[in-house]
N, C-alpha and C. Protein backbone atom coordinates (compact mmCIF):
# COMPACT_ATOMS: atom_id res chain seq x y z
N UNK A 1 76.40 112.65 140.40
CA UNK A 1 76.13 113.29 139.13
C UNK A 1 74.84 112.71 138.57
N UNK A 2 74.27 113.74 138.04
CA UNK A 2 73.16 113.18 137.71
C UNK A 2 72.91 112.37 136.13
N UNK A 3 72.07 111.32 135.88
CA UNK A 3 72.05 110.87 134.27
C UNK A 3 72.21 111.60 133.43
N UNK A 4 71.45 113.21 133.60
CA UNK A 4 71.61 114.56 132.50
C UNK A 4 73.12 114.62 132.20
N UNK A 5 73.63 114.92 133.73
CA UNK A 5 75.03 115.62 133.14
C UNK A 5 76.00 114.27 132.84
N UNK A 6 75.85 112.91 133.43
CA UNK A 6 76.33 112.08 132.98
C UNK A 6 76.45 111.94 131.53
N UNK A 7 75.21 111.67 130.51
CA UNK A 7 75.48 111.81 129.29
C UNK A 7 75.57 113.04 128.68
N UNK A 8 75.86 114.65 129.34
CA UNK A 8 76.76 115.42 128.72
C UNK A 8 77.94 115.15 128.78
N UNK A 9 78.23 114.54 129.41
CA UNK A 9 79.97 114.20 129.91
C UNK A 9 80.45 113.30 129.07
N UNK A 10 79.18 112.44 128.78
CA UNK A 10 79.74 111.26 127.68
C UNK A 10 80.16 112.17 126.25
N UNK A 11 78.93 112.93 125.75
CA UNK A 11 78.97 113.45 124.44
C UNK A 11 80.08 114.94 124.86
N UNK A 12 80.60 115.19 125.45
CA UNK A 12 81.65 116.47 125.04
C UNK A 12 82.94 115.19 124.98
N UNK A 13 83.08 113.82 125.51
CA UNK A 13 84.32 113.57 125.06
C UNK A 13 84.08 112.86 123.41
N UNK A 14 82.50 113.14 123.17
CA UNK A 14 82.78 112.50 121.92
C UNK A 14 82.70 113.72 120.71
N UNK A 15 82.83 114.98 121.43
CA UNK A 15 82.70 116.06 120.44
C UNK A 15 84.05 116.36 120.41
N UNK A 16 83.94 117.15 118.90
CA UNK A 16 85.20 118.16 118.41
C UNK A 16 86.18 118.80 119.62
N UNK A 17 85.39 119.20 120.39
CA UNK A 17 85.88 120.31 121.44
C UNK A 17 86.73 119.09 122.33
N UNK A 18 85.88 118.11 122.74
CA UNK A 18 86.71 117.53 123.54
C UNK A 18 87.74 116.71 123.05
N UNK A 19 87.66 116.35 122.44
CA UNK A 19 88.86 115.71 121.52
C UNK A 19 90.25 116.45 121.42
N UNK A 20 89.49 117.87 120.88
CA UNK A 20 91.11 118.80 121.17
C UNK A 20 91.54 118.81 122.37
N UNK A 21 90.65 118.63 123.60
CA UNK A 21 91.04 119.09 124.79
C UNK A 21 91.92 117.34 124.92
N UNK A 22 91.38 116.20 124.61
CA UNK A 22 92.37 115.68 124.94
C UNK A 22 93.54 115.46 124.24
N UNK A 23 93.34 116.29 123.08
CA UNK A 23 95.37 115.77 122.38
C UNK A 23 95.90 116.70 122.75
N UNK A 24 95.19 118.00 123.57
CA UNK A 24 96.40 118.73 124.58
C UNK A 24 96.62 118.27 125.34
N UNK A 25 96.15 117.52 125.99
CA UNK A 25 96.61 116.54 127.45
C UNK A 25 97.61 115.87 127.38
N UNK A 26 97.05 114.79 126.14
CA UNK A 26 98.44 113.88 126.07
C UNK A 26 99.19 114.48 125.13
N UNK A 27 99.36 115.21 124.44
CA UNK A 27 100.59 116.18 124.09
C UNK A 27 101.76 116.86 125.43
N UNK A 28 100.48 117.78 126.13
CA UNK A 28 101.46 118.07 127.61
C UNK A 28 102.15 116.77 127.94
N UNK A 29 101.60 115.63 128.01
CA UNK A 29 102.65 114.35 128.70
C UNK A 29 103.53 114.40 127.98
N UNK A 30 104.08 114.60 126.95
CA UNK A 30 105.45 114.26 126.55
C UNK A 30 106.34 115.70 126.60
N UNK A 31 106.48 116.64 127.64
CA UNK A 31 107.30 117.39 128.13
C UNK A 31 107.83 116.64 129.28
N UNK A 32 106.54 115.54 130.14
CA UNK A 32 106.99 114.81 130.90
C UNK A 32 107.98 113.34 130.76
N UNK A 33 107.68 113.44 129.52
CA UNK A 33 108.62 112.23 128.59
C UNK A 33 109.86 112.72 128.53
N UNK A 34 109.71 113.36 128.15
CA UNK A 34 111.00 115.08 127.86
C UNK A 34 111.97 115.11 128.84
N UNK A 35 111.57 115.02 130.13
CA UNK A 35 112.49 115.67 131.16
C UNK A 35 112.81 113.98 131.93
N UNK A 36 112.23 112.79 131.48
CA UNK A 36 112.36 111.71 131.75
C UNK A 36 113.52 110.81 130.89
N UNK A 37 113.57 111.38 129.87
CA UNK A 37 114.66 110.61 128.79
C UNK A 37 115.46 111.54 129.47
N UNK A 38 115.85 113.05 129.68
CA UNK A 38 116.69 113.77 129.70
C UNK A 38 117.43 113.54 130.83
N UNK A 39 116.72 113.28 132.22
CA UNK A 39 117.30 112.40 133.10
C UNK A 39 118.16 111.03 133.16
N UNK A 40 117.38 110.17 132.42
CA UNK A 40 117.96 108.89 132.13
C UNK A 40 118.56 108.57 131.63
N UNK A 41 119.06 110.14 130.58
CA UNK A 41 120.63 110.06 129.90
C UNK A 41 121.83 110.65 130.85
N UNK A 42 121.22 111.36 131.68
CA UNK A 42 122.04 111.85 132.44
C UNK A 42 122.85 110.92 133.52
N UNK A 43 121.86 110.14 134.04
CA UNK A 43 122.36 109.07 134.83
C UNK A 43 122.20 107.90 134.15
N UNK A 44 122.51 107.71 132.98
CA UNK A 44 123.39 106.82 132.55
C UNK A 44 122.05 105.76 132.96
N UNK A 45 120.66 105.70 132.59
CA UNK A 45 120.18 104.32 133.29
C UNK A 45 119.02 104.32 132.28
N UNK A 46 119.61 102.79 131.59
CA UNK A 46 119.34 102.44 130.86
C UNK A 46 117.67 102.19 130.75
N UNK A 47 117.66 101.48 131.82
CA UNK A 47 116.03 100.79 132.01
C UNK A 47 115.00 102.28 132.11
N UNK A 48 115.42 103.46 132.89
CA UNK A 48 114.94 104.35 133.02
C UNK A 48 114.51 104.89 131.63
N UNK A 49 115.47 104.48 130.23
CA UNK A 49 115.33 105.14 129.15
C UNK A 49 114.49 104.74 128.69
N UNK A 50 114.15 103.36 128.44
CA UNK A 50 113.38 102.25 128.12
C UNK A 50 111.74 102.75 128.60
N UNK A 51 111.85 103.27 130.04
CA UNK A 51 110.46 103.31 130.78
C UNK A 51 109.91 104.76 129.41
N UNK A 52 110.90 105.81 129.05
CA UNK A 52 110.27 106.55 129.08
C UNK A 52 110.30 106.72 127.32
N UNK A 53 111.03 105.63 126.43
CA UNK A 53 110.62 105.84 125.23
C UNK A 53 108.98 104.84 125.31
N UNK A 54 108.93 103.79 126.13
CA UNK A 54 107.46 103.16 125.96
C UNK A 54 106.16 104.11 126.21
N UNK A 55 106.53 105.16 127.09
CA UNK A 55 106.14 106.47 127.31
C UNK A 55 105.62 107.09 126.39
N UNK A 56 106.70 107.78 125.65
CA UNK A 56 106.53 108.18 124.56
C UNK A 56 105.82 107.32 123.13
N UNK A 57 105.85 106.06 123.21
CA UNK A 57 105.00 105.17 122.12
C UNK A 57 103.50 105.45 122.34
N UNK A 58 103.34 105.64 123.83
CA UNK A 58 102.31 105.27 124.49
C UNK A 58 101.20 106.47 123.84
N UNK A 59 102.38 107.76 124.00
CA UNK A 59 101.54 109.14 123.63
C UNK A 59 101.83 109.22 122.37
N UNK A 60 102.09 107.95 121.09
CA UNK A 60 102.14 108.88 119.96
C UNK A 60 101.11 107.92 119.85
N UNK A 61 101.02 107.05 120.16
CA UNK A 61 99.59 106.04 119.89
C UNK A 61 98.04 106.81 120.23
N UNK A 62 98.35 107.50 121.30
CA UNK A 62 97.15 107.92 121.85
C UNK A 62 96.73 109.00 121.32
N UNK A 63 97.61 110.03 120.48
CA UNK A 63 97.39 111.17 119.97
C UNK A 63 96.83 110.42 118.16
N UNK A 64 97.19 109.38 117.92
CA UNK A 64 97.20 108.97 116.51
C UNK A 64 95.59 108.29 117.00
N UNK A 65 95.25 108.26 117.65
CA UNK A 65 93.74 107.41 117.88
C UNK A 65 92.60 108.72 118.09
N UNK A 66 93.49 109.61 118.82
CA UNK A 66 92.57 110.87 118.67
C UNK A 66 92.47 111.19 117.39
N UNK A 67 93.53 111.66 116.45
CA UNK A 67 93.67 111.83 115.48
C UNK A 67 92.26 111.62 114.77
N UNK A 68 92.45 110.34 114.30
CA UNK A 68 91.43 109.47 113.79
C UNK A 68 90.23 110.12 114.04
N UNK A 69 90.03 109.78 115.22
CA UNK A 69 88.46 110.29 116.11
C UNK A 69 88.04 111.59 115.58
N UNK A 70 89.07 112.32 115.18
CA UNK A 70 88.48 114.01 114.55
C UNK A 70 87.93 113.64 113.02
N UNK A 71 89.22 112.97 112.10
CA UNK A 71 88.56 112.70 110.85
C UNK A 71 87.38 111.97 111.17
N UNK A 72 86.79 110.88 111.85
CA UNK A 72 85.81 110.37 112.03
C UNK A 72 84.82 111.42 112.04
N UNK A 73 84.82 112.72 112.97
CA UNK A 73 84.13 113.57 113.26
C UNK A 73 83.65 114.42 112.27
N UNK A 74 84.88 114.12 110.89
CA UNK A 74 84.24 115.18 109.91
C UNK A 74 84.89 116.58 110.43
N UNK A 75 86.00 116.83 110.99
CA UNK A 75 86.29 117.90 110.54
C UNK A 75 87.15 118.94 109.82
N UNK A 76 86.39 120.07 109.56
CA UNK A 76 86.53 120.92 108.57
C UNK A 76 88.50 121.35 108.73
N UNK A 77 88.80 120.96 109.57
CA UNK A 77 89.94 121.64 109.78
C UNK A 77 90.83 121.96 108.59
N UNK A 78 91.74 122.85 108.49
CA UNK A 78 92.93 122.95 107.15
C UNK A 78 93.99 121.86 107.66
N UNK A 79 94.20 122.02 109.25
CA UNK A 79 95.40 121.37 109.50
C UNK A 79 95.57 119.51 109.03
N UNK A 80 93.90 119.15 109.25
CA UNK A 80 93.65 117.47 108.82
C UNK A 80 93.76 116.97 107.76
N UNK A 81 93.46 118.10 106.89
CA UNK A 81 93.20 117.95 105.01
C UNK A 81 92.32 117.10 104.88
């Protein structure tokens, strides 16, 4: 890759656009959280539950840092206030 598109690559994850694109990402992970607790109640295993509420901390942390990163960004959104 070249330096050009290297620092486009840098600045779309530091733009608006990319930002949404990643709190859909780690949003999609917690369907995978989803079907991981839902298992680990099923079979009764405990540690399994454990793996997948740290899981889930993991993606509310990461969506709450994006978060941020948009108000940082200044934007206009209704949904941010």
């Amino acid at each position: 890759m070249s330096t050009s598109a290297l620092s486009k690559a840098k600045g779309f994850k530091k733009s608006k656009t990319g930002t949404y694109l990643s709190i859909g990402t780690t949003a999609f992970g917690a369907i995978s959280v989803f079907k991981q607790v839902k298992k680990a109640r099923s079979e009764h295993d405990m540690l399994k539950l454990v793996d997948a509420a740290v899981s889930a901390a993991a993606i509310v942390t990461g969506l709450a840092i994006l978060y941020r990163e948009l108000k940082r960004l200044g934007d206009d959104d209704v949904l941010l206030g």
